[in-house]
Each structure stands twice: as C-alpha cells, then as structure tokens.
PDB file of N, CA and C in Angstrom:
ATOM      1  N   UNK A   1     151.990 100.495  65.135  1.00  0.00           N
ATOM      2  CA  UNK A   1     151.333  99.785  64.061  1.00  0.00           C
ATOM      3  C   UNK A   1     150.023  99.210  64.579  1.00  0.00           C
ATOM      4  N   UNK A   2     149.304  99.250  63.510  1.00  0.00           N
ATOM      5  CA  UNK A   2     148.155  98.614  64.224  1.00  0.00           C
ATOM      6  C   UNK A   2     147.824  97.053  64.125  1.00  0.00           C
ATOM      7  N   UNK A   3     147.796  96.577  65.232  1.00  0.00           N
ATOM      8  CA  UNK A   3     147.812  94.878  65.231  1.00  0.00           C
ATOM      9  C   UNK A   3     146.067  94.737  64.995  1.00  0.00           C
ATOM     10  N   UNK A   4     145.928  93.166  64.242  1.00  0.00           N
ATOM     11  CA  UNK A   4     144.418  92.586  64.442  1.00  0.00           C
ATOM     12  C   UNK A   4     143.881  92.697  65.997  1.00  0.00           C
ATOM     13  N   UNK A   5     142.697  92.297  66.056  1.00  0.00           N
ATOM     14  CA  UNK A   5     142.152  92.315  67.214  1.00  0.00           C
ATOM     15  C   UNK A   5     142.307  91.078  68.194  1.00  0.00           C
ATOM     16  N   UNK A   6     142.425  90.689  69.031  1.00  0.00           N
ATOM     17  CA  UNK A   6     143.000  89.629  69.915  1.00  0.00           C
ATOM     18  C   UNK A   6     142.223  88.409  69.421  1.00  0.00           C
ATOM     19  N   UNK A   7     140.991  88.963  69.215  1.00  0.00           N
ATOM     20  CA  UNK A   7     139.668  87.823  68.999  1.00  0.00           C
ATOM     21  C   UNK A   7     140.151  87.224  67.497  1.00  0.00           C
ATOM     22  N   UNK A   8     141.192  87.841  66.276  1.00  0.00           N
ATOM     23  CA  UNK A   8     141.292  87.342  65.116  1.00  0.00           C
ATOM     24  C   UNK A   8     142.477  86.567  65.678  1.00  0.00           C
ATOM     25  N   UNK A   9     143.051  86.452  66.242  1.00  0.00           N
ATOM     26  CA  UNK A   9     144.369  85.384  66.646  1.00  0.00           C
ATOM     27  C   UNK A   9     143.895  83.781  67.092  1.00  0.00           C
ATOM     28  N   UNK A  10     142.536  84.353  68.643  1.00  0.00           N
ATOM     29  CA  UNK A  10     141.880  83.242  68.975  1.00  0.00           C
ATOM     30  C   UNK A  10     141.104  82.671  67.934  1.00  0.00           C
ATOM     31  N   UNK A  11     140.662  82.971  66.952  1.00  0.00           N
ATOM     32  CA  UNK A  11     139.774  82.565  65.621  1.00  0.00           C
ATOM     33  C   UNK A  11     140.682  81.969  64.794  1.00  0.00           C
ATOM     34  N   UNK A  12     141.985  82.651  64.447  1.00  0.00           N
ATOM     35  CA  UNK A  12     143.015  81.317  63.707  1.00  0.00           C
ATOM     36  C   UNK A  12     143.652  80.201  64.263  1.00  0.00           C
ATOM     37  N   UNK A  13     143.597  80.594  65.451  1.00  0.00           N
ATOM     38  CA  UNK A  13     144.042  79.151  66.252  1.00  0.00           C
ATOM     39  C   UNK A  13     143.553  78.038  66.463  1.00  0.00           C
ATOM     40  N   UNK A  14     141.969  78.364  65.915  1.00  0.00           N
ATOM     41  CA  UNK A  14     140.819  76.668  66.012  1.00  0.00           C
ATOM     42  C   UNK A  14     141.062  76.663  65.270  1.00  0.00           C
ATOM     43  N   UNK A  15     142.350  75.202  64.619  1.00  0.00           N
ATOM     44  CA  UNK A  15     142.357  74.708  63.735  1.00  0.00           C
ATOM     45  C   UNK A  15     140.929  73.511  63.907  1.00  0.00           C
ATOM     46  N   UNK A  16     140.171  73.581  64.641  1.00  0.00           N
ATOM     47  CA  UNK A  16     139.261  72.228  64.975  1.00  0.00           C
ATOM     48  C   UNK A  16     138.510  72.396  63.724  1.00  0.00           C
ATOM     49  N   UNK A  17     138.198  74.127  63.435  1.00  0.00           N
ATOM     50  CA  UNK A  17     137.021  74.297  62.690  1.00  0.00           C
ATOM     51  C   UNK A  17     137.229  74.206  61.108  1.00  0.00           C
ATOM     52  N   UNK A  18     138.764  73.796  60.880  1.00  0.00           N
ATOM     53  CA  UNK A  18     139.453  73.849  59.011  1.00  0.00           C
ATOM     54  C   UNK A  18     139.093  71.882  59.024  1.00  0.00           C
ATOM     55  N   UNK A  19     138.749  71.218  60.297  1.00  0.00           N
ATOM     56  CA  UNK A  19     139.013  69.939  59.940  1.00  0.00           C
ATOM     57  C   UNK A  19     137.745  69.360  58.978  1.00  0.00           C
ATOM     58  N   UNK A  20     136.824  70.333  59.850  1.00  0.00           N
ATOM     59  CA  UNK A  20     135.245  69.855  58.979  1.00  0.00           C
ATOM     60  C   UNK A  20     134.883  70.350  57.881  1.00  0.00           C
ATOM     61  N   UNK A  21     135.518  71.500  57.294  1.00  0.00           N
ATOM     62  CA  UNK A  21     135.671  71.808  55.655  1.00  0.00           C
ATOM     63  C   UNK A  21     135.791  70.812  55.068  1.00  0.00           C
ATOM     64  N   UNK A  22     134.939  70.738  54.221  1.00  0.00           N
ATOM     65  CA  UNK A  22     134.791  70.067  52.901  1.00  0.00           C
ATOM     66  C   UNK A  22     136.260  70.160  52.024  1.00  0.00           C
ATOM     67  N   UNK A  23     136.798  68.892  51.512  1.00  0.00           N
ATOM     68  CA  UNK A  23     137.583  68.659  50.216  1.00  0.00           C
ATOM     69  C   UNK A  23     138.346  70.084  49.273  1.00  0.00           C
ATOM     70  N   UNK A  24     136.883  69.987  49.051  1.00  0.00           N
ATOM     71  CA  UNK A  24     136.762  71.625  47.701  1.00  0.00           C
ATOM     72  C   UNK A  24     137.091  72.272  48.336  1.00  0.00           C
ATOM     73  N   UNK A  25     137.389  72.743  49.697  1.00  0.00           N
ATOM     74  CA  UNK A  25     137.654  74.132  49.951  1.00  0.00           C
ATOM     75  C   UNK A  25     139.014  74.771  50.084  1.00  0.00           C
ATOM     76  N   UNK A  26     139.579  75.556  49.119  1.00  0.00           N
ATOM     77  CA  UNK A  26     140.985  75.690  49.492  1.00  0.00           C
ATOM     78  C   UNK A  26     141.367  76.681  50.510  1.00  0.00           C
ATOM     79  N   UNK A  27     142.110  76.470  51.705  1.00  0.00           N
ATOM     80  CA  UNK A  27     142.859  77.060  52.726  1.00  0.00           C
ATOM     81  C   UNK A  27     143.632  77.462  52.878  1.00  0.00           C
ATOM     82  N   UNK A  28     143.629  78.867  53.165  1.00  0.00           N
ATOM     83  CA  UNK A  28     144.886  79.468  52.895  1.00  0.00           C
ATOM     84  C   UNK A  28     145.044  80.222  54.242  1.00  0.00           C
ATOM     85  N   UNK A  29     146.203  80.595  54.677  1.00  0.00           N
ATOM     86  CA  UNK A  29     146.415  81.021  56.196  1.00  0.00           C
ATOM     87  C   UNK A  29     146.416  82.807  55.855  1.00  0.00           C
ATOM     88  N   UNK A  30     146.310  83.422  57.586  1.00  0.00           N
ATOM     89  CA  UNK A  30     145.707  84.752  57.069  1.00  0.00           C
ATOM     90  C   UNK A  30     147.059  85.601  56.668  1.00  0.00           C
ATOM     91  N   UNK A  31     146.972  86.636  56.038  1.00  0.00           N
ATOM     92  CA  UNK A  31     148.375  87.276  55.932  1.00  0.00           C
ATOM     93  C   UNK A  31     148.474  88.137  57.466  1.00  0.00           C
ATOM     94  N   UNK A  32     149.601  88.675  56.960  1.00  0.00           N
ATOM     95  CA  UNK A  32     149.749  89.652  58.524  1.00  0.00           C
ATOM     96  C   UNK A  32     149.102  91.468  57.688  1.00  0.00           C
ATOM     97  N   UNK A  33     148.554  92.327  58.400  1.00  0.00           N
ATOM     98  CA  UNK A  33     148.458  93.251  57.909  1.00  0.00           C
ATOM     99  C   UNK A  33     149.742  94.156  57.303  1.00  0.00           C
ATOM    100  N   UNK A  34     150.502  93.919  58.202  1.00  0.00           N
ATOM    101  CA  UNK A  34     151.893  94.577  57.049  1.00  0.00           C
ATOM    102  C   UNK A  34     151.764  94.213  55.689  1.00  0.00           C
ATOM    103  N   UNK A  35     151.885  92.605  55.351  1.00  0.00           N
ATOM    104  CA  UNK A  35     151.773  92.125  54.139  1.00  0.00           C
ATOM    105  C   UNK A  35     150.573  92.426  53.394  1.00  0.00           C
ATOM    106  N   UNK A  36     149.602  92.819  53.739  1.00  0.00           N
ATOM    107  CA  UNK A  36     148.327  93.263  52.502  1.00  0.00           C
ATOM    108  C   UNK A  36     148.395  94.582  52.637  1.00  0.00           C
ATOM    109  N   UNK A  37     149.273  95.270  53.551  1.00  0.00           N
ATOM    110  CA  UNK A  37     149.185  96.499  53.217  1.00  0.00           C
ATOM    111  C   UNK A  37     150.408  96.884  52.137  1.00  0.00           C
ATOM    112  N   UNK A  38     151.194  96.399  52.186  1.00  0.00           N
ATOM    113  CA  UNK A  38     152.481  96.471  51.040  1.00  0.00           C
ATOM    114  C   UNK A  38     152.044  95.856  49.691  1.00  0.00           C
ATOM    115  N   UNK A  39     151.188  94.747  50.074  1.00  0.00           N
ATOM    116  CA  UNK A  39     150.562  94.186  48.398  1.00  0.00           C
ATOM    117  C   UNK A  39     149.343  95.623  48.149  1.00  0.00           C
ATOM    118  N   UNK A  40     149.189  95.914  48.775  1.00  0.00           N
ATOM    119  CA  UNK A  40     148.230  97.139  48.108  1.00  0.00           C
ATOM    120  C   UNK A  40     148.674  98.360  47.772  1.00  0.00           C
ATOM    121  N   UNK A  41     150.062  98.714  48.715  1.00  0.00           N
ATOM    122  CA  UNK A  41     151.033 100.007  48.143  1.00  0.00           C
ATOM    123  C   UNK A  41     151.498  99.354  46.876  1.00  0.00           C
ATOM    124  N   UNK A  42     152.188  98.518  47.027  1.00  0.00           N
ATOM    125  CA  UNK A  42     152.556  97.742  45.842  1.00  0.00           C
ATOM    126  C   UNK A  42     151.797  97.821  44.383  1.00  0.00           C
ATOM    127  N   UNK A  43     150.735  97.683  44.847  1.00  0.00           N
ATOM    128  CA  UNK A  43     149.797  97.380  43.084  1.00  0.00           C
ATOM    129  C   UNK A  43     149.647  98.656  42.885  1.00  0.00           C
ATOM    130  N   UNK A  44     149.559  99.807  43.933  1.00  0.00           N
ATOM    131  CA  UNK A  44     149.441 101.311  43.302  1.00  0.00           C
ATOM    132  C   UNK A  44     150.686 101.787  42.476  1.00  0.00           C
ATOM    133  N   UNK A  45     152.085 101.217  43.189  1.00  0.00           N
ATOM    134  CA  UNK A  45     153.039 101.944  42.870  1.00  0.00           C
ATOM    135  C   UNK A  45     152.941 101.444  41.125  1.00  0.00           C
ATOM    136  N   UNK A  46     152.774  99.935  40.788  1.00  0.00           N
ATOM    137  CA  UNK A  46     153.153  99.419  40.065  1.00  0.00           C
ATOM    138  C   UNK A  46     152.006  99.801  38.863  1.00  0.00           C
ATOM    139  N   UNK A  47     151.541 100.466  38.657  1.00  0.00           N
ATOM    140  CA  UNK A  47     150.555 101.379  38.363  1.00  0.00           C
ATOM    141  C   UNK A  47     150.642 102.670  37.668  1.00  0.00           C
ATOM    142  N   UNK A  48     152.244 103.589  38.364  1.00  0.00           N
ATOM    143  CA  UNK A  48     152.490 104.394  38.291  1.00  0.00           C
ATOM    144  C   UNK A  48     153.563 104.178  36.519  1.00  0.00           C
ATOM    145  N   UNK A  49     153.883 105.221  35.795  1.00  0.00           N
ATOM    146  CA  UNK A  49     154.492 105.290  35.292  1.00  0.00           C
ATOM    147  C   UNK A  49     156.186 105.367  35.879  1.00  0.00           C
ATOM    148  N   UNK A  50     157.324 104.224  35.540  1.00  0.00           N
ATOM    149  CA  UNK A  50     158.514 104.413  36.161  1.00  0.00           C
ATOM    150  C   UNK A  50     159.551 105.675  36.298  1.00  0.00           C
ATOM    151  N   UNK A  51     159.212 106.617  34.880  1.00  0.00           N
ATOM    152  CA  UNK A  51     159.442 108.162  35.177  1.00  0.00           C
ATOM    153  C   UNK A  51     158.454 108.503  36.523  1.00  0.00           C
ATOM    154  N   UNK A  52     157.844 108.595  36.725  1.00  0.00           N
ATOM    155  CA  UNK A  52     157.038 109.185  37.809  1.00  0.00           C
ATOM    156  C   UNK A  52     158.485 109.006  39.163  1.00  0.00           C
ATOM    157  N   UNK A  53     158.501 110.399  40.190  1.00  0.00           N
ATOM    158  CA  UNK A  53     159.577 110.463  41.254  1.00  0.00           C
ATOM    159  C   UNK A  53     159.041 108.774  42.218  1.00  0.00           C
ATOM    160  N   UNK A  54     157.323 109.373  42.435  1.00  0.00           N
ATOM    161  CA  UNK A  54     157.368 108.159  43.656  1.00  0.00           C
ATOM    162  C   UNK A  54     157.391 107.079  43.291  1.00  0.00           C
ATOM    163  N   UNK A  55     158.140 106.604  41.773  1.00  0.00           N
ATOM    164  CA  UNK A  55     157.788 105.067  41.650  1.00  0.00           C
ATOM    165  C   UNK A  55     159.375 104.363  42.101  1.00  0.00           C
ATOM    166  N   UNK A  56     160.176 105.739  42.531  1.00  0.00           N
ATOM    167  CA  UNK A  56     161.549 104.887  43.017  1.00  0.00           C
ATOM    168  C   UNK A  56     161.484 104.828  44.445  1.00  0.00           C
ATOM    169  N   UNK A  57     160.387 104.914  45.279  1.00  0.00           N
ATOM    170  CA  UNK A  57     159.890 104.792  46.741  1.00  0.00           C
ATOM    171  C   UNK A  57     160.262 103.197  46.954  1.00  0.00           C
ATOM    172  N   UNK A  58     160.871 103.190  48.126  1.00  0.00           N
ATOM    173  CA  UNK A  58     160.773 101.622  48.703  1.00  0.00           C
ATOM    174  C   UNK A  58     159.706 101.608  49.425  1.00  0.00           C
ATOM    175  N   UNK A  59     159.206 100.636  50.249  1.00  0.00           N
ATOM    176  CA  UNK A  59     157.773 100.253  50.942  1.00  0.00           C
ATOM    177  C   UNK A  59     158.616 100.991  52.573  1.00  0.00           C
ATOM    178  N   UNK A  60     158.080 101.930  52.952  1.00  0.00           N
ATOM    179  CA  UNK A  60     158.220 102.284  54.164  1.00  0.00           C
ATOM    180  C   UNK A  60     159.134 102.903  54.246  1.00  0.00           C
ATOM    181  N   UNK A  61     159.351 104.138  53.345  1.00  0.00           N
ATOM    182  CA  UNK A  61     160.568 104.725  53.141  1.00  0.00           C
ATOM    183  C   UNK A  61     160.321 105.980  54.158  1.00  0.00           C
ATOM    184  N   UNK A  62     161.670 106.082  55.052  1.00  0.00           N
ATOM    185  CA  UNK A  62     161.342 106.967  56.510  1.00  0.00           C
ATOM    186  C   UNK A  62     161.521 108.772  55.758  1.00  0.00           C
ATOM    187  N   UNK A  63     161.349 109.050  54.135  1.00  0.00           N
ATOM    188  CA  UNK A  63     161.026 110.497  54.054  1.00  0.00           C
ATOM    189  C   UNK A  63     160.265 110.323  53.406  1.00  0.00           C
ATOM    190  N   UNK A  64     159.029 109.500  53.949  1.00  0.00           N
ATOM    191  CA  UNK A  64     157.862 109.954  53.298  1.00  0.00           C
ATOM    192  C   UNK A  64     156.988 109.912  54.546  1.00  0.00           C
ATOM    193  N   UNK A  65     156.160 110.602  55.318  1.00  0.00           N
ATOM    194  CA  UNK A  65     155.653 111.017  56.578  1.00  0.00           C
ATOM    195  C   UNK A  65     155.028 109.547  56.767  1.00  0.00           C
ATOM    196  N   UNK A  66     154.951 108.668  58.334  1.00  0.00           N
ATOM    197  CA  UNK A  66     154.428 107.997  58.613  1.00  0.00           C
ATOM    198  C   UNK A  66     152.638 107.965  58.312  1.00  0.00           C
ATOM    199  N   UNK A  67     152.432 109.609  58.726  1.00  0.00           N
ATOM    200  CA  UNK A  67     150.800 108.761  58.344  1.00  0.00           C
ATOM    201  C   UNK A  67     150.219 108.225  56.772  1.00  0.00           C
ATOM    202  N   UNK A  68     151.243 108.826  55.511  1.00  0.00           N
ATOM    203  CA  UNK A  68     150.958 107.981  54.301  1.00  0.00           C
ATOM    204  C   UNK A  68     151.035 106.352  54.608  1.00  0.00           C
ATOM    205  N   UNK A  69     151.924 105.749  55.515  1.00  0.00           N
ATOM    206  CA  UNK A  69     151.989 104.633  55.504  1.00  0.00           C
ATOM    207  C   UNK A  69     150.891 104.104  56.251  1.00  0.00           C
ATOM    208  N   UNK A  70     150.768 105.002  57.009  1.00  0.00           N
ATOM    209  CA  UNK A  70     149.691 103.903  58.133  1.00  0.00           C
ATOM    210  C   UNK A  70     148.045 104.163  57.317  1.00  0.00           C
ATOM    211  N   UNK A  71     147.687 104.787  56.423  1.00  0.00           N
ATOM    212  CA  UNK A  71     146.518 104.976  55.849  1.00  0.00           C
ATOM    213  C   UNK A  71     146.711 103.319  54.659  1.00  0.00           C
ATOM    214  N   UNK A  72     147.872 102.876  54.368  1.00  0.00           N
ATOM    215  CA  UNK A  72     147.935 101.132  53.375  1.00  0.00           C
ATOM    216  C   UNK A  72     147.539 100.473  54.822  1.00  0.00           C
ATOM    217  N   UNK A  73     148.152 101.141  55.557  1.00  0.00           N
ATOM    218  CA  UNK A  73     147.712  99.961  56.775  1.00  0.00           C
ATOM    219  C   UNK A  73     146.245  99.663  57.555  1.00  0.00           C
ATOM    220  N   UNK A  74     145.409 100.762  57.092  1.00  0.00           N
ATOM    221  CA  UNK A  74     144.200 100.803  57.722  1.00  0.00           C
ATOM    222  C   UNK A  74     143.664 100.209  56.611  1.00  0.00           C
ATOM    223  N   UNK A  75     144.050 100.125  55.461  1.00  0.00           N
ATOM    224  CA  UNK A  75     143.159  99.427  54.093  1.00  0.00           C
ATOM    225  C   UNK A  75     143.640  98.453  54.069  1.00  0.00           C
ATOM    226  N   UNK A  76     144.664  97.775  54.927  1.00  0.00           N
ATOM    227  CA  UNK A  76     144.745  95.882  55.057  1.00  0.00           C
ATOM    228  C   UNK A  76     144.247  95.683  55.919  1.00  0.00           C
ATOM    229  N   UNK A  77     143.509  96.167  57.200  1.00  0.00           N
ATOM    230  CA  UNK A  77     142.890  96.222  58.612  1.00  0.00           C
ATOM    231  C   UNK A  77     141.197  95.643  58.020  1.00  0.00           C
ATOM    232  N   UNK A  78     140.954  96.407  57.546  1.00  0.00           N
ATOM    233  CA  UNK A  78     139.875  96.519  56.752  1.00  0.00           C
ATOM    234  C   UNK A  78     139.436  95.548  56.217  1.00  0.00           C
ATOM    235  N   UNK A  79     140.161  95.308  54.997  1.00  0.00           N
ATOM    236  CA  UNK A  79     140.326  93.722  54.354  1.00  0.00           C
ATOM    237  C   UNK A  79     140.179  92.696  55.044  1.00  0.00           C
ATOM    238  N   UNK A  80     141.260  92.594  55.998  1.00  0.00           N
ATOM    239  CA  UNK A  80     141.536  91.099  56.736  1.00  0.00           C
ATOM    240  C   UNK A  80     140.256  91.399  57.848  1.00  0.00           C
ATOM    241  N   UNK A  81     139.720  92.206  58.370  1.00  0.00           N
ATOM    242  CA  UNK A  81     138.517  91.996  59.388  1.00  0.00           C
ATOM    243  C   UNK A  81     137.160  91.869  57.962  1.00  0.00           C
ATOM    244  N   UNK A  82     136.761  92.351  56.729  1.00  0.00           N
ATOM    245  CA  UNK A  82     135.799  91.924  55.662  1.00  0.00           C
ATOM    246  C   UNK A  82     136.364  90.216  55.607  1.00  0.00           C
ATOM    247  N   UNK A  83     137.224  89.794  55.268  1.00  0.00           N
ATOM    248  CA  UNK A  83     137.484  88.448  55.219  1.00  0.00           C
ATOM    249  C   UNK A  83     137.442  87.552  56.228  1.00  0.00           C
ATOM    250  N   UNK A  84     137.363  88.069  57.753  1.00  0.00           N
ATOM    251  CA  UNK A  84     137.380  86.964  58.594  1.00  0.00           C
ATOM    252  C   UNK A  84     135.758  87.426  58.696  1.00  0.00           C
ATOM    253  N   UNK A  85     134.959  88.381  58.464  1.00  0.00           N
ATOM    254  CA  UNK A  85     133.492  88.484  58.299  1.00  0.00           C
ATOM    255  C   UNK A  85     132.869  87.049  57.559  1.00  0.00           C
ATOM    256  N   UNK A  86     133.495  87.293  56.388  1.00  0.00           N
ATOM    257  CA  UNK A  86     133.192  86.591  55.824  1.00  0.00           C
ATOM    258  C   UNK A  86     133.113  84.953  56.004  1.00  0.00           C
ATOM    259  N   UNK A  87     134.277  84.877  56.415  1.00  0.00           N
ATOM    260  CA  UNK A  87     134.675  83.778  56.591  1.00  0.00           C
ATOM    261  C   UNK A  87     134.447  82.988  57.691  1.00  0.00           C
ATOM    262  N   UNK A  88     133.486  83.872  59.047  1.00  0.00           N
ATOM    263  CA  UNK A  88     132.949  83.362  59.839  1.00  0.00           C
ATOM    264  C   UNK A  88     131.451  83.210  59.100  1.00  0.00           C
ATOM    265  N   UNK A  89     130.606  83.887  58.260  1.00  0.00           N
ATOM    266  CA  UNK A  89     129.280  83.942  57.452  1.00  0.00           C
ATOM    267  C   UNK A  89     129.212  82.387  56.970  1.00  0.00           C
ATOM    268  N   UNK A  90     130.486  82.431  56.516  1.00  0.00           N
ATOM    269  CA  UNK A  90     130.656  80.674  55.424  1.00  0.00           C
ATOM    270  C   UNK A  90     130.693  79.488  56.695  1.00  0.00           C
ATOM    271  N   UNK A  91     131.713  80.000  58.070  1.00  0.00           N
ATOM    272  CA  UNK A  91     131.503  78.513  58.692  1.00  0.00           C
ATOM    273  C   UNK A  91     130.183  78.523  59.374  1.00  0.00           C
ATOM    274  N   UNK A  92     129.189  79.723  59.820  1.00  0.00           N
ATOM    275  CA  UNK A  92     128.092  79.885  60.654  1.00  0.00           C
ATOM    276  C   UNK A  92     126.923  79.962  59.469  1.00  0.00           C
ATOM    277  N   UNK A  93     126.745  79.448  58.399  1.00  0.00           N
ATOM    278  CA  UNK A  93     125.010  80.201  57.637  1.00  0.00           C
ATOM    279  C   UNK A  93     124.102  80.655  58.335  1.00  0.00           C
ATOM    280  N   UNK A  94     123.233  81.137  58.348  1.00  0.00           N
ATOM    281  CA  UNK A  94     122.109  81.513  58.836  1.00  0.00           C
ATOM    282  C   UNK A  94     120.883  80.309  58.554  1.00  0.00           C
TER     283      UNK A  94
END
C-alpha cells in the first residue's frame, strides 16, 4: 500500500502551528489514504445503478485484481498531498 510521505506525518505532528489559527478556522485531522480512497470508490459505486453486477462489490474485494484497487488509492495520495499543499500555502502566504 502506499503510505504518505514521512515529511506529511512530521507536518501533522506540529500541533504548535493549529495553536495560532484564528477562531474561524475549522480543524479537522487528516484522513488516512485508505479512508479517501474508499470514500471515493464509494461515491462511484453509489452512482452505479443497484442492478448493475459491480454494485454488489465490497471495498477491497480479493476477485477483483489488486491494481483496480490501488489506482482509488493513488487518487487519495493525490488529494491528501493537494490538501497538505494547500494547507501549507494558507499557514506560509507569500
């Protein structure tokens, strides 16, 4: 599976830097990539018509070839490194 990068672990662990956020800002902790990759298989499946075969698929079902799964997993990889982009842009402005 593919884990975040070491540097996104050391980046959630300064809680120093959530203390100087402003009030307004709501905080939310990061997901794990398993979990945004299943919320994103998820919203496809749920999508599908329930006649449809693959809509009786469970999340990680071992007869359906691993690399379908690991392609949800490179599109939560993705996500969660655009969001800690981001989210370093918001604590650093230019």
């Amino acid at each position: 599976m593919i884990e975040l990068l070491g540097a996104t672990e050391s980046f959630l662990a300064r809680r120093d830097i959530f203390d100087q956020r402003p009030s307004s800002v709501l905080m939310l902790e990061m997901p794990s990539v398993e979990d945004v990759a299943k919320a994103i298989w998820q919203r496809q499946r749920n999508a599908l018509d329930p006649a449809a075969i693959s809509y009786s698929v469970q999340w990680r079902d071992p007869s359906i070839p691993q690399k379908f799964w690991d392609e949800f997993v490179l599109d939560a990889y993705a996500v969660l490194l655009l969001l800690i982009e981001k989210h370093t842009e918001y604590e650093n402005p230019r």
